[in-house]
PDB file of N, CA and C in Angstrom:
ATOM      1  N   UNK A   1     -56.498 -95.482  53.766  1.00  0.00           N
ATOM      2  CA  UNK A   1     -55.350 -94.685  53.436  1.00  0.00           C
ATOM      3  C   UNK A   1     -54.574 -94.393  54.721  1.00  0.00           C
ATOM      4  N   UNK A   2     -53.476 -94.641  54.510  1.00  0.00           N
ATOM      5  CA  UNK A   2     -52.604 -94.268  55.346  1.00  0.00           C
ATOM      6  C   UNK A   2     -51.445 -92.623  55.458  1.00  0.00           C
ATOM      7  N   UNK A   3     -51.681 -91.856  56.018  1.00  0.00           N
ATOM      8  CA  UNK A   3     -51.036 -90.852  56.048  1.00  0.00           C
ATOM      9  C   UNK A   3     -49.693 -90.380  56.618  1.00  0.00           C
ATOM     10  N   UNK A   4     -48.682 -90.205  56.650  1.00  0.00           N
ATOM     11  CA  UNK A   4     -47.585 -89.985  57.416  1.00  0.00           C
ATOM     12  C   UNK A   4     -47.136 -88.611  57.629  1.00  0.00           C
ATOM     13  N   UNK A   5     -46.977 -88.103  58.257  1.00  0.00           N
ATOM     14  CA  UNK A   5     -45.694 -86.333  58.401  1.00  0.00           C
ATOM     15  C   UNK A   5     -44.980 -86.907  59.612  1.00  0.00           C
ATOM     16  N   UNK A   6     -43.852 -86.246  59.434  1.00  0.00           N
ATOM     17  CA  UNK A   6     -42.513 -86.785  59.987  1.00  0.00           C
ATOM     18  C   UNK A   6     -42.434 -85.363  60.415  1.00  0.00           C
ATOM     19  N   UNK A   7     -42.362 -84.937  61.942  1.00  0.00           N
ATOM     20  CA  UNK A   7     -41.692 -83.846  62.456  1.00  0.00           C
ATOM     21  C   UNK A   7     -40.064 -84.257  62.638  1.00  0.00           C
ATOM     22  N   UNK A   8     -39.418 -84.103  62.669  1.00  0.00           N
ATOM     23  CA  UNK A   8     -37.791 -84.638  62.198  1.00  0.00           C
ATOM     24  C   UNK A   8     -37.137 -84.214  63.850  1.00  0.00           C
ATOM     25  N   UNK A   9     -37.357 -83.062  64.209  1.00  0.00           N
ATOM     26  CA  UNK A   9     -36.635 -82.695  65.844  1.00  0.00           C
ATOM     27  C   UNK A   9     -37.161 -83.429  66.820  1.00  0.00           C
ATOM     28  N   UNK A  10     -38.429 -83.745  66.616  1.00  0.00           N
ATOM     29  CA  UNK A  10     -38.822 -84.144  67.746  1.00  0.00           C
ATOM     30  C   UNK A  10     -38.706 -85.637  67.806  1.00  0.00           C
ATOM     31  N   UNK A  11     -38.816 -86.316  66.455  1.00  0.00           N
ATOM     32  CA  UNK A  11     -38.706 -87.945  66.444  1.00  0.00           C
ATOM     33  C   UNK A  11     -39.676 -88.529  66.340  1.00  0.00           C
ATOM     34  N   UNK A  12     -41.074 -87.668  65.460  1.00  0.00           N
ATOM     35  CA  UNK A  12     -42.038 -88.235  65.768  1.00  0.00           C
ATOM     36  C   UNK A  12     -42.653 -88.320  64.270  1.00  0.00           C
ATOM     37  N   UNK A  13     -43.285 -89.578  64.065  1.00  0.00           N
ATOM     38  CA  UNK A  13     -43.889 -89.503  63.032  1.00  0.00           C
ATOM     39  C   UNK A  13     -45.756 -89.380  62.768  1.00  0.00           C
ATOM     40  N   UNK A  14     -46.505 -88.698  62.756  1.00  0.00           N
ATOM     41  CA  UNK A  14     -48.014 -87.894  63.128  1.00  0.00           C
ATOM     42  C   UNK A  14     -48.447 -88.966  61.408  1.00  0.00           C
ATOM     43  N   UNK A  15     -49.103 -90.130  62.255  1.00  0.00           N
ATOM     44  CA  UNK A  15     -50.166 -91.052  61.251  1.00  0.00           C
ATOM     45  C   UNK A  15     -51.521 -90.916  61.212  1.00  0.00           C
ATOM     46  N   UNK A  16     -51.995 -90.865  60.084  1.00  0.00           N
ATOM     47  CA  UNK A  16     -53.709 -90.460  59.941  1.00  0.00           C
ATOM     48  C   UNK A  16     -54.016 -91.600  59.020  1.00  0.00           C
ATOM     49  N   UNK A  17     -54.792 -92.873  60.547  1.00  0.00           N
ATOM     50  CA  UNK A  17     -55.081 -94.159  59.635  1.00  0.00           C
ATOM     51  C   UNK A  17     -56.659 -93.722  58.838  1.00  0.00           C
ATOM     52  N   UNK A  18     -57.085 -93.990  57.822  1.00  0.00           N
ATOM     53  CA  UNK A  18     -58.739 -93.738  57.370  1.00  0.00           C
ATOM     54  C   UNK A  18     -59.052 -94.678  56.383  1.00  0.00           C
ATOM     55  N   UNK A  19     -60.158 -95.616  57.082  1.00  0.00           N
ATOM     56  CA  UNK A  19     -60.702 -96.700  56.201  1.00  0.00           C
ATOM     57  C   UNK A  19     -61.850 -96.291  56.387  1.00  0.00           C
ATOM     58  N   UNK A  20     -62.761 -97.286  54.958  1.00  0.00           N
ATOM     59  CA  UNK A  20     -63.857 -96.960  54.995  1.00  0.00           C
ATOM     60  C   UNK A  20     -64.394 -98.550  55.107  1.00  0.00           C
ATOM     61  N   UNK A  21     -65.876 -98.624  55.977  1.00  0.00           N
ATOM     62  CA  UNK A  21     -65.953 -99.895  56.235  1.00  0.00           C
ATOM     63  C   UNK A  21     -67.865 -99.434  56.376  1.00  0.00           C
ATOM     64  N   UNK A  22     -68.374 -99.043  55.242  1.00  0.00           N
ATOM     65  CA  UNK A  22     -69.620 -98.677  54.631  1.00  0.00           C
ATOM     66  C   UNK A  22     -70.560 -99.206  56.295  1.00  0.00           C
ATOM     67  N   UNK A  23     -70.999-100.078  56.347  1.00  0.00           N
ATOM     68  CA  UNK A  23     -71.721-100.818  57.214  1.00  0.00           C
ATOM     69  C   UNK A  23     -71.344-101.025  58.742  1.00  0.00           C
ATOM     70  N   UNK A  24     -70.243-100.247  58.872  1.00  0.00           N
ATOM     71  CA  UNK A  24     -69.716-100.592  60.279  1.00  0.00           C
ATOM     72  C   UNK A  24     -70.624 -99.141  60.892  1.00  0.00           C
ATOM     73  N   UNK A  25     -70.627 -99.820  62.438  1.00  0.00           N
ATOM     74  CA  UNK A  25     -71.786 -98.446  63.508  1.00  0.00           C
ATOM     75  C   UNK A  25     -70.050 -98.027  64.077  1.00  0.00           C
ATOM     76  N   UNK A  26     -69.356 -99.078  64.536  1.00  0.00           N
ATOM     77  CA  UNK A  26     -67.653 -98.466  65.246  1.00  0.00           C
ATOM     78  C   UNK A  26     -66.732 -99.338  64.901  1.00  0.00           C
ATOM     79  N   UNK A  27     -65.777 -98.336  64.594  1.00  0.00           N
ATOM     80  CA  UNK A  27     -64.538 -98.918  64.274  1.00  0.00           C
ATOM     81  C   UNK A  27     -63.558 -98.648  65.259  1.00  0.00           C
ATOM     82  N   UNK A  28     -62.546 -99.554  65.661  1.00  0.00           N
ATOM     83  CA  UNK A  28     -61.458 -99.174  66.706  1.00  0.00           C
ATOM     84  C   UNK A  28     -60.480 -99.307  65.517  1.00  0.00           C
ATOM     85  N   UNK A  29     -59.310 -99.155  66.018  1.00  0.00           N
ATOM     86  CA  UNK A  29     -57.857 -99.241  65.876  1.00  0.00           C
ATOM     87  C   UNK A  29     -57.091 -99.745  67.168  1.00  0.00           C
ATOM     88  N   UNK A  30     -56.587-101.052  66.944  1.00  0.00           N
ATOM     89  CA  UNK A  30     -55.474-101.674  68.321  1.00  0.00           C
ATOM     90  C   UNK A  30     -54.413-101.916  67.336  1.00  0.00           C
ATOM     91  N   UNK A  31     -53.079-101.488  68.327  1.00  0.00           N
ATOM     92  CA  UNK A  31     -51.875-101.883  68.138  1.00  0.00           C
ATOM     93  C   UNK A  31     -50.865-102.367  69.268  1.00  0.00           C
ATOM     94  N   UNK A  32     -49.449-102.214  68.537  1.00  0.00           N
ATOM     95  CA  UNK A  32     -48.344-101.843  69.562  1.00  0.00           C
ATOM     96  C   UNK A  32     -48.387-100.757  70.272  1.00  0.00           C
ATOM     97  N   UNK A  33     -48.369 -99.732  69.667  1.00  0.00           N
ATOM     98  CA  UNK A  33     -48.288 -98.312  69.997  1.00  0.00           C
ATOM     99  C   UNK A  33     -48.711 -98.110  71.811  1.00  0.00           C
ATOM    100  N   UNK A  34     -49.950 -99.080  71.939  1.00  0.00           N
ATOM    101  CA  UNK A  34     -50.913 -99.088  73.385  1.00  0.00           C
ATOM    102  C   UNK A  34     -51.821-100.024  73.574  1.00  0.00           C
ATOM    103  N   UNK A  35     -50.407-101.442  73.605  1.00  0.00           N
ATOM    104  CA  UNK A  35     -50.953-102.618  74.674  1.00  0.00           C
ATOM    105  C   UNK A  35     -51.922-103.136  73.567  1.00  0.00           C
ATOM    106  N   UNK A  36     -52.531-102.996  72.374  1.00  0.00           N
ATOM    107  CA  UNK A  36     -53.818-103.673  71.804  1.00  0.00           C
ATOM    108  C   UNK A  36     -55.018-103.340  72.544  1.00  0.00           C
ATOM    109  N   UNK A  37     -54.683-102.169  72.701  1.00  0.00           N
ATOM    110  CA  UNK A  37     -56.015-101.735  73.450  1.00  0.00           C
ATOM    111  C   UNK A  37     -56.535-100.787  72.686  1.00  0.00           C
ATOM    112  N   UNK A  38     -57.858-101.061  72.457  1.00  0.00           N
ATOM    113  CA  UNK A  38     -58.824-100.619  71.442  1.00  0.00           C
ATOM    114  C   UNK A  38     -59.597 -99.346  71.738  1.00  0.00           C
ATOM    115  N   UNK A  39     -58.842 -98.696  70.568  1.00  0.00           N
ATOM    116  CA  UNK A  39     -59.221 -96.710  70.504  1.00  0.00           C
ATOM    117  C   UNK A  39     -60.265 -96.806  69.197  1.00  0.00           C
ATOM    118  N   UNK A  40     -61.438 -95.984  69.932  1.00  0.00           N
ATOM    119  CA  UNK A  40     -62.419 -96.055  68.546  1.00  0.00           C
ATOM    120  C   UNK A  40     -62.154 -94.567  67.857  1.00  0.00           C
ATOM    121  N   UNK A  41     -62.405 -94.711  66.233  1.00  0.00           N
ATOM    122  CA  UNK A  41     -61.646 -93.928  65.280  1.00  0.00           C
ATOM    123  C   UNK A  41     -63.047 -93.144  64.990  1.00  0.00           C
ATOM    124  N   UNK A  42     -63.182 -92.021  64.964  1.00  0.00           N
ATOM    125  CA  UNK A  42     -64.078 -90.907  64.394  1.00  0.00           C
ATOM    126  C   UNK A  42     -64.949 -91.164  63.099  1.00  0.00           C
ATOM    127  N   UNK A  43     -65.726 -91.013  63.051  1.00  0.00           N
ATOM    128  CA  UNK A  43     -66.309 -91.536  62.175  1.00  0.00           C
ATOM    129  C   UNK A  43     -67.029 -90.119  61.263  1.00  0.00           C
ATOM    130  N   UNK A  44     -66.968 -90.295  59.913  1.00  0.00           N
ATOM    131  CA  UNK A  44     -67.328 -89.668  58.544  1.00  0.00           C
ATOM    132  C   UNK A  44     -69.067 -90.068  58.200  1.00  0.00           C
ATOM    133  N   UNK A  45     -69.436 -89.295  57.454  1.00  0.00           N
ATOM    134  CA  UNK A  45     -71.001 -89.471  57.064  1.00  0.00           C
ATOM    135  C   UNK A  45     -71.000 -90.775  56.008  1.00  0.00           C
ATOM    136  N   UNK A  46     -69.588 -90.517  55.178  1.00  0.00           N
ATOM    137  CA  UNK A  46     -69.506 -91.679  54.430  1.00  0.00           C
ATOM    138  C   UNK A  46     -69.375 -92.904  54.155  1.00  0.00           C
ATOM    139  N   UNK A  47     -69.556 -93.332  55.789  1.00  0.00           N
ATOM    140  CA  UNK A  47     -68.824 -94.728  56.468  1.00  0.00           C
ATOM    141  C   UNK A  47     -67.349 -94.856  56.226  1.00  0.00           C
ATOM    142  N   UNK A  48     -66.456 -93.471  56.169  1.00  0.00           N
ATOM    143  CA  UNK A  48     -64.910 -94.013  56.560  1.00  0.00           C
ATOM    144  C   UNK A  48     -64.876 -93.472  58.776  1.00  0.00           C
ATOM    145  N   UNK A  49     -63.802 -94.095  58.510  1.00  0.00           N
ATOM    146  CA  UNK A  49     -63.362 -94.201  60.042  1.00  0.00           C
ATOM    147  C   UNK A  49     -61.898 -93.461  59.986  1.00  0.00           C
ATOM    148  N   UNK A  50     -61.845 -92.448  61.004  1.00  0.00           N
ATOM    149  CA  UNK A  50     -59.971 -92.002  60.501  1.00  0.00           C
ATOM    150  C   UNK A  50     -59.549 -91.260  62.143  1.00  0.00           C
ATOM    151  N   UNK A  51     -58.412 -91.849  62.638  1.00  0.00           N
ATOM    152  CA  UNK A  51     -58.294 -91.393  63.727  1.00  0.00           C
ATOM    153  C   UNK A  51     -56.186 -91.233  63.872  1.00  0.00           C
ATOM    154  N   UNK A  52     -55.369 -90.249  63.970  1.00  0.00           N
ATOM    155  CA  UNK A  52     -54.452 -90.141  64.016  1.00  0.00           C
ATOM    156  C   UNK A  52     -53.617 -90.091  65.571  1.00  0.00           C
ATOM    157  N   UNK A  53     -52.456 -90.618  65.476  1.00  0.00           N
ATOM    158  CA  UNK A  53     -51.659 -90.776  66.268  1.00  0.00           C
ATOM    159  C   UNK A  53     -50.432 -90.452  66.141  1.00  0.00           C
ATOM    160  N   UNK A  54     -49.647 -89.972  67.009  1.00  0.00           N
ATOM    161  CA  UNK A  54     -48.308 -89.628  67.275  1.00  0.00           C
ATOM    162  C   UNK A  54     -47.233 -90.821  67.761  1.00  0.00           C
ATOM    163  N   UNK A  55     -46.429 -91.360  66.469  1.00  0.00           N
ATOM    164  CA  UNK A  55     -45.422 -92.612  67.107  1.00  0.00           C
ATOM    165  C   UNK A  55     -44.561 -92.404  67.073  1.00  0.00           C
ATOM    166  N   UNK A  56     -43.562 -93.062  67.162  1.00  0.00           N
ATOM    167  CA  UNK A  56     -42.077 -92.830  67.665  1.00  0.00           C
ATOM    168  C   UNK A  56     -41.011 -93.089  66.357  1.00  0.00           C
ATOM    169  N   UNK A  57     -40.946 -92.444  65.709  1.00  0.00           N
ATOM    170  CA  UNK A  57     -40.014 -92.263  63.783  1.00  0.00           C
ATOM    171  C   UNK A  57     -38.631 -93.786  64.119  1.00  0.00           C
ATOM    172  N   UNK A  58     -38.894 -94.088  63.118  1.00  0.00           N
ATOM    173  CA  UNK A  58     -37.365 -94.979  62.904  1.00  0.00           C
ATOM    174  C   UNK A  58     -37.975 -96.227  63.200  1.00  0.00           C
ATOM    175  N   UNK A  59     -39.433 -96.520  63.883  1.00  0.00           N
ATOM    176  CA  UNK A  59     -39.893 -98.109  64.208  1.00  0.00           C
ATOM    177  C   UNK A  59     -41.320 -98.216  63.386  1.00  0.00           C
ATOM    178  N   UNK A  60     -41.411 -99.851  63.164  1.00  0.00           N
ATOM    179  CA  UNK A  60     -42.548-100.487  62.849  1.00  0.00           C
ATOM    180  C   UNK A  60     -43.485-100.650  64.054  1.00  0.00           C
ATOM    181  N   UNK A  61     -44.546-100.807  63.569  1.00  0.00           N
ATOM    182  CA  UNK A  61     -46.180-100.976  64.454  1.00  0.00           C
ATOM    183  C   UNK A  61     -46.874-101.592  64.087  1.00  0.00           C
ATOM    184  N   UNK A  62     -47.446-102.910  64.850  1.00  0.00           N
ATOM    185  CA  UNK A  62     -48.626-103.945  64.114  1.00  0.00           C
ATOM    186  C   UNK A  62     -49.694-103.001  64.400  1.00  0.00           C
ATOM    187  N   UNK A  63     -51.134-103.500  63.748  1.00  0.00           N
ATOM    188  CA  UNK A  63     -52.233-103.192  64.141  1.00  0.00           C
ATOM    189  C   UNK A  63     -52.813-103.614  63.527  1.00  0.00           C
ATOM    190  N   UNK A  64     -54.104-103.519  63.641  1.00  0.00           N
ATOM    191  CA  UNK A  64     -55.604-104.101  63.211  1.00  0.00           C
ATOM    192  C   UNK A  64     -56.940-103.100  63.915  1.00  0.00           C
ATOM    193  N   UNK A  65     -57.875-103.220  62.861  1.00  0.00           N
ATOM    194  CA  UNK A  65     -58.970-102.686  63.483  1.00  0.00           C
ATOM    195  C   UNK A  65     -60.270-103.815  63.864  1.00  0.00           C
ATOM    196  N   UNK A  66     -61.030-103.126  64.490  1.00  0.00           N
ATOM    197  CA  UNK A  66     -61.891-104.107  65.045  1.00  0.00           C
ATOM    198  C   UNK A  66     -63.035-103.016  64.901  1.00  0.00           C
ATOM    199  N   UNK A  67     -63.836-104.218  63.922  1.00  0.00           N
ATOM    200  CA  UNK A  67     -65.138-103.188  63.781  1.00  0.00           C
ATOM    201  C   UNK A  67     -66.337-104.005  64.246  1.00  0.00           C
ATOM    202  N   UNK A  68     -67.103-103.036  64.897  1.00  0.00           N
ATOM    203  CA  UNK A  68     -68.480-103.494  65.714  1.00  0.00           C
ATOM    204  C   UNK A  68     -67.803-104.418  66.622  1.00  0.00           C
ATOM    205  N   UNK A  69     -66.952-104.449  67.604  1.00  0.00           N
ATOM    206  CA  UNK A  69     -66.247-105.274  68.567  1.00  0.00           C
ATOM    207  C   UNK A  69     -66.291-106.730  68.353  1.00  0.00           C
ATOM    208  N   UNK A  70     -66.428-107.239  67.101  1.00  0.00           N
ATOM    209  CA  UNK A  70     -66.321-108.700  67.127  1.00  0.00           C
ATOM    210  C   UNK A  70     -65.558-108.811  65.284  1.00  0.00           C
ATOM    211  N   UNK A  71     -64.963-108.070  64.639  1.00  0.00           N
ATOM    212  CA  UNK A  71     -64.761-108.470  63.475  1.00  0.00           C
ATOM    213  C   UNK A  71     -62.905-107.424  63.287  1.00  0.00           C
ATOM    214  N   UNK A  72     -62.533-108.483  63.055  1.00  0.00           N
ATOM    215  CA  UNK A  72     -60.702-107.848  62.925  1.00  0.00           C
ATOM    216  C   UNK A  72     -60.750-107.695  61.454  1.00  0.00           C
ATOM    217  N   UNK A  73     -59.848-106.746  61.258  1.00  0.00           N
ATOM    218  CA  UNK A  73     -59.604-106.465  59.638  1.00  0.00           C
ATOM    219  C   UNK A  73     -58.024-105.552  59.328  1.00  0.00           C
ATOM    220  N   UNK A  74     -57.452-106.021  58.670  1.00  0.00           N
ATOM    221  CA  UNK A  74     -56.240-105.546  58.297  1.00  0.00           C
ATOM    222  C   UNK A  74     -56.520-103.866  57.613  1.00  0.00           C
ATOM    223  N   UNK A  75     -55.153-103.300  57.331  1.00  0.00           N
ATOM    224  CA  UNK A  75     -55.467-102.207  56.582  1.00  0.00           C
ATOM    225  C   UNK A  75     -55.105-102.222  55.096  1.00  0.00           C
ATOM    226  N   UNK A  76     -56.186-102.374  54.129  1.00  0.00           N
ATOM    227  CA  UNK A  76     -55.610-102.650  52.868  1.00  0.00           C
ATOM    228  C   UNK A  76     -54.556-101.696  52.110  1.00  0.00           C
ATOM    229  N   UNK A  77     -54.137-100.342  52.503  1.00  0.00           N
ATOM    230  CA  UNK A  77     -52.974 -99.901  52.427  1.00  0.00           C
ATOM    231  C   UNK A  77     -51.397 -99.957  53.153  1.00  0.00           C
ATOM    232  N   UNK A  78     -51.619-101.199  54.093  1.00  0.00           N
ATOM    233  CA  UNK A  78     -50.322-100.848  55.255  1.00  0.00           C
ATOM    234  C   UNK A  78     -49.130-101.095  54.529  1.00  0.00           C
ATOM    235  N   UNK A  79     -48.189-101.052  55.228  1.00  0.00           N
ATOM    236  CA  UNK A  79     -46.841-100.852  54.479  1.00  0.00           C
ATOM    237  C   UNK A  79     -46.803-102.352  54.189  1.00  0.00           C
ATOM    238  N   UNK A  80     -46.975-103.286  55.205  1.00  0.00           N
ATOM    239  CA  UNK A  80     -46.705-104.660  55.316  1.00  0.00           C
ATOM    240  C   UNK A  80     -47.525-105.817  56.106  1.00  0.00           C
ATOM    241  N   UNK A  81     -47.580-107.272  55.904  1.00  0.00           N
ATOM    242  CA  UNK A  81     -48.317-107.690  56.741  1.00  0.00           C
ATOM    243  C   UNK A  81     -47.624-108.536  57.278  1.00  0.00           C
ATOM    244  N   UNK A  82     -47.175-108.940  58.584  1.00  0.00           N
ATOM    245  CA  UNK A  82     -46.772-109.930  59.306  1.00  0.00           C
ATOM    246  C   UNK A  82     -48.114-111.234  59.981  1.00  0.00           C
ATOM    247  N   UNK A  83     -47.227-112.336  60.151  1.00  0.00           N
ATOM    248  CA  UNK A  83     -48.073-113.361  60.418  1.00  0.00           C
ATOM    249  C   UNK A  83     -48.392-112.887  62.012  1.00  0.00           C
ATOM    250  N   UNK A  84     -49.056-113.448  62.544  1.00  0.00           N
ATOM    251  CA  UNK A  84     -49.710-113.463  64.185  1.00  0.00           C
ATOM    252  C   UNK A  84     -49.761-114.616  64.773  1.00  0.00           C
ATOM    253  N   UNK A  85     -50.303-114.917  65.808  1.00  0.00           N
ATOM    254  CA  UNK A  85     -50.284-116.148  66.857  1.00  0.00           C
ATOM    255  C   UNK A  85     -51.572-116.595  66.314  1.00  0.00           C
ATOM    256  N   UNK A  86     -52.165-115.831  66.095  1.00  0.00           N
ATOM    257  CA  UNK A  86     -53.673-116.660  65.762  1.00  0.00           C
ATOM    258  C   UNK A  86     -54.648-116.996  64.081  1.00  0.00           C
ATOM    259  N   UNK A  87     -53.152-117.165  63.763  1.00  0.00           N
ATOM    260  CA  UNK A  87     -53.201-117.911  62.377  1.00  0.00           C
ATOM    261  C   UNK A  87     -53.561-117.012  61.143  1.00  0.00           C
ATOM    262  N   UNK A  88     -53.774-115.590  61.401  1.00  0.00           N
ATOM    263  CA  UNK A  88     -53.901-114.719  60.479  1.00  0.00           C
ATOM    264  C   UNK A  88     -53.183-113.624  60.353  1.00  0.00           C
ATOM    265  N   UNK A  89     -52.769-112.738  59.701  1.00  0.00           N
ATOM    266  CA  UNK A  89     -51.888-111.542  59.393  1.00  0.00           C
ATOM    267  C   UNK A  89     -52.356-109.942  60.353  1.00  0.00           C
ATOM    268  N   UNK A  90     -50.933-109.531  60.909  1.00  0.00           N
ATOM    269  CA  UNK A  90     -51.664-108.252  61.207  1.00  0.00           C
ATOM    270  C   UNK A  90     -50.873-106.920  59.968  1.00  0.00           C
ATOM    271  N   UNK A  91     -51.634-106.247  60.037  1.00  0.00           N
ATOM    272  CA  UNK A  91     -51.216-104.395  59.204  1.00  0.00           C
ATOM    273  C   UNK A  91     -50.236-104.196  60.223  1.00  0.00           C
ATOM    274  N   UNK A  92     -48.848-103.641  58.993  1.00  0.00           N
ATOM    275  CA  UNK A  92     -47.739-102.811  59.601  1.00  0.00           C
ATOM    276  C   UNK A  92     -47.392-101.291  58.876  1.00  0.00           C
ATOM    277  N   UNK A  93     -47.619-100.643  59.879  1.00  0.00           N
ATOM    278  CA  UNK A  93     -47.094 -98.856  59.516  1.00  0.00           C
ATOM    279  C   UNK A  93     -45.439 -99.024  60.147  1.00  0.00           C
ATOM    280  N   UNK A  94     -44.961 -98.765  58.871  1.00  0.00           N
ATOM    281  CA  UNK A  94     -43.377 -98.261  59.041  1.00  0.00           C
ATOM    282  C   UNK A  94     -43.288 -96.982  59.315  1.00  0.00           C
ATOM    283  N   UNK A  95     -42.958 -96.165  60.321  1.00  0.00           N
ATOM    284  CA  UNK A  95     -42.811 -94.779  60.730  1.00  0.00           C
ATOM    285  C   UNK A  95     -41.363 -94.198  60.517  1.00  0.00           C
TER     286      UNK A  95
END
């Protein structure tokens, strides 16, 4: 699930990504937002993963998560999926 609030003065849109990925020990989140550099997301008793960020309102953001550092996975709620360089789709949050 993907979450959005829009503070409107400041220009910012406050996202709360949360998947659940039963069997995963860590989940990251990489995007645009910061280089594809991989932030690991908090983790629930229930095996979801949910970690929020502050982006910049009016733009799109690829991303993907990477769970247990060797397995990429889209977000099955994102707004959209664009193609990639490496022959598979990444998750887009429209802010």
């Amino acid at each position: 699930m993907i979450k959005k609030t829009y503070l409107e003065k400041q220009g910012v849109c406050v996202v709360t990504f949360n998947v659940k990925f039963e069997k995963a020990s860590k989940v990251e989140i990489v995007g645009e937002w910061n280089n594809w550099t991989p932030e690991t997301m908090k983790s629930k008793r229930d095996g979801s993963f949910w970690i929020t960020k502050r982006l910049k309102k009016g733009r799109e953001y690829r991303f993907k998560y990477l769970i247990d550092g060797h397995i990429w996975e889209n977000d099955p709620q994102a707004d959209r999926y664009v193609p990639n360089p490496y022959g598979s789709t990444d998750s887009v949050v429209i802010c």
